[in-house]
Protein backbone atom coordinates (compact mmCIF):
# COMPACT_ATOMS: atom_id res chain seq x y z
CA UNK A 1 -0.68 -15.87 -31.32
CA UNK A 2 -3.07 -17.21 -28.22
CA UNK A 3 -5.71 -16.13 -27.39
CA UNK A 4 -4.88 -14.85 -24.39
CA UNK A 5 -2.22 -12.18 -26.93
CA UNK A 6 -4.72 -11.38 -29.17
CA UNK A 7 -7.20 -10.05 -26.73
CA UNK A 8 -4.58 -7.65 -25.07
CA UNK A 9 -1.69 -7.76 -26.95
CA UNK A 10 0.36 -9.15 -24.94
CA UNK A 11 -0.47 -12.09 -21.98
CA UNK A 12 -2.02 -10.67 -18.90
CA UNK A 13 -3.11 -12.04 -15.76
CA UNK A 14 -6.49 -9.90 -15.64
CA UNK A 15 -7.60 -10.85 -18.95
CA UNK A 16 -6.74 -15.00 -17.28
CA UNK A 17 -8.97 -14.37 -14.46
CA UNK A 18 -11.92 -12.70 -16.99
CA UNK A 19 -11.66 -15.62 -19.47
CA UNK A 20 -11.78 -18.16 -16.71
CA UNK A 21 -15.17 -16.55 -14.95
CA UNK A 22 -18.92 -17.28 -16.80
CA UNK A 23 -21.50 -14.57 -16.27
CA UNK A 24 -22.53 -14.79 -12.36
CA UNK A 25 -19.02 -15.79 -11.38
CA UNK A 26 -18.76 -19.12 -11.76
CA UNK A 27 -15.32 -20.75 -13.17
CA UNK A 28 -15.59 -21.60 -16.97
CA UNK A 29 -14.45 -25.07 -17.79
CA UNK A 30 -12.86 -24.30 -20.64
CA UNK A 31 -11.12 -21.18 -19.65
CA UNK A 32 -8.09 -20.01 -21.17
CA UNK A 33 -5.58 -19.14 -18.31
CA UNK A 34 -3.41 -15.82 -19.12
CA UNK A 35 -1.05 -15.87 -16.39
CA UNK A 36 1.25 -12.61 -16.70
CA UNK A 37 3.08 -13.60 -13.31
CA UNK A 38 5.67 -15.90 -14.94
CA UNK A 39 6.84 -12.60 -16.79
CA UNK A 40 7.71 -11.24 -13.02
CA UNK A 41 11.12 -10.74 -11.98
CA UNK A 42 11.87 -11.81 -8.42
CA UNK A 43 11.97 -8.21 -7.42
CA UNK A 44 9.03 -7.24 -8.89
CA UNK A 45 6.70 -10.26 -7.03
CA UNK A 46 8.30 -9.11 -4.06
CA UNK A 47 6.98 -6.04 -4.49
CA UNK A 48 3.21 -7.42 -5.51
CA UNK A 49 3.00 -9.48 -2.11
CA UNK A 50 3.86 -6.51 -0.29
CA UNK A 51 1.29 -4.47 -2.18
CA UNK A 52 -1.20 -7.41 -1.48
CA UNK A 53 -0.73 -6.56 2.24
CA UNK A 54 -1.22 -3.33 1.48
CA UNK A 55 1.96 -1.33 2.32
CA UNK A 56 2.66 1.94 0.98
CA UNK A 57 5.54 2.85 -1.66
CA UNK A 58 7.63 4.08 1.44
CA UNK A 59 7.08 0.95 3.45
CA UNK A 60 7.91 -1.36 0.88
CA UNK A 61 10.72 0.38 0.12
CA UNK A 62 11.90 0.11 3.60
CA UNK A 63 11.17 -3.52 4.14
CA UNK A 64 13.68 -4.38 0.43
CA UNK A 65 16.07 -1.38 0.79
CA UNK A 66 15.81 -0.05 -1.87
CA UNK A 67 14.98 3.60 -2.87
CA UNK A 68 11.19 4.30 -2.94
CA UNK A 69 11.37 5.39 -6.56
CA UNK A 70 12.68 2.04 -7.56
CA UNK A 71 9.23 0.91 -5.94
CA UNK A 72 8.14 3.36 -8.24
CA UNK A 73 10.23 2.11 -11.31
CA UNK A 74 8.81 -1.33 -10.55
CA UNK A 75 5.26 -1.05 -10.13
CA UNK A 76 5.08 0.60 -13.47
CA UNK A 77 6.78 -2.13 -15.17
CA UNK A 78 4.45 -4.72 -13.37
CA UNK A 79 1.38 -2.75 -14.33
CA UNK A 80 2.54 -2.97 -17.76
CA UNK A 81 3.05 -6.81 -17.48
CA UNK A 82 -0.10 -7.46 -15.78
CA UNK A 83 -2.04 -4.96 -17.75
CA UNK A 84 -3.37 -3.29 -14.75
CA UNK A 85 -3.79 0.18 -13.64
CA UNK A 86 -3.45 0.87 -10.00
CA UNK A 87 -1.92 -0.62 -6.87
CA UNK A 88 -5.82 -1.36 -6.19
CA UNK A 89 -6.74 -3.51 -9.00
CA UNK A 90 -3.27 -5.42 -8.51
CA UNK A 91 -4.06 -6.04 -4.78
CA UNK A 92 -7.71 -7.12 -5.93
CA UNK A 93 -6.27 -9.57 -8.28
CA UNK A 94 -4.31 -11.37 -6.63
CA UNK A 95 -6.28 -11.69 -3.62
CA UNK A 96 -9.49 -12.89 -5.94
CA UNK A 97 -6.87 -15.19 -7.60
CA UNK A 98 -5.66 -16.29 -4.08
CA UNK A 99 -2.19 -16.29 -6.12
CA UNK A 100 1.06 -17.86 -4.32
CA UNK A 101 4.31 -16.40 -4.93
C-alpha cells in the first residue's frame, strides 16, 4: 500500500490536495499526490464539471439526458471515489485544484 491508501483506505483526491499543502498553504515539495480522478468514469467527470459550475441535480440532468436520479446514482459513487461529502466540498476541490477534465 501507498501512502496515499493507507491514510484513507483507498486513493482520494482530498487527501492529494492535504498532503501536497504545508501549514499556511504553501505547496509541500515533497507531497504525495492522491489523485482519485483517474478512478472517474467519463460520465461521472461530466457530471463533476457541471457541479463545478454549479448546476443543480435537475439541470445537469437536463444538459446529459439522463434521469435526475442517475445524477443522483452518480454523485454518490463519485463521493465515494473522491472521499468527499457534499456537492460543496467537490466544487471546492476542484476549483482549489484548478483541475482539467
Amino acid at each position: 500500500q501507498n501512502q496515499c491508501q493507507r491514510e484513507r483506505g483507498r486513493p482520494g483526491l482530498l487527501s492529494g490536495l492535504r498532503a501536497r499543502v504545508q501549514p499556511g498553504g504553501t505547496p509541500s515539495p515533497n507531497a504525495v499526490v492522491c489523485d482519485g480522478v483517474s478512478e472517474l468514469t467519463q460520465t461521472e467527470r461530466l457530471i463533476v464539471a457541471e457541479v463545478v459550475e454549479g448546476r443543480t441535480n435537475q439541470e445537469i440532468a437536463e444538459r446529459l439526458r439522463m434521469r435526475p436520479k442517475t445524477v443522483e446514482w452518480n454523485l454518490t459513487r463519485i463521493y465515494r471515489k473522491l472521499n468527499v461529502r457534499s456537492r460543496t466540498e467537490l466544487a471546492v476541490m476542484f476549483v482549489t485544484a484548478r483541475r482539467s477534465f
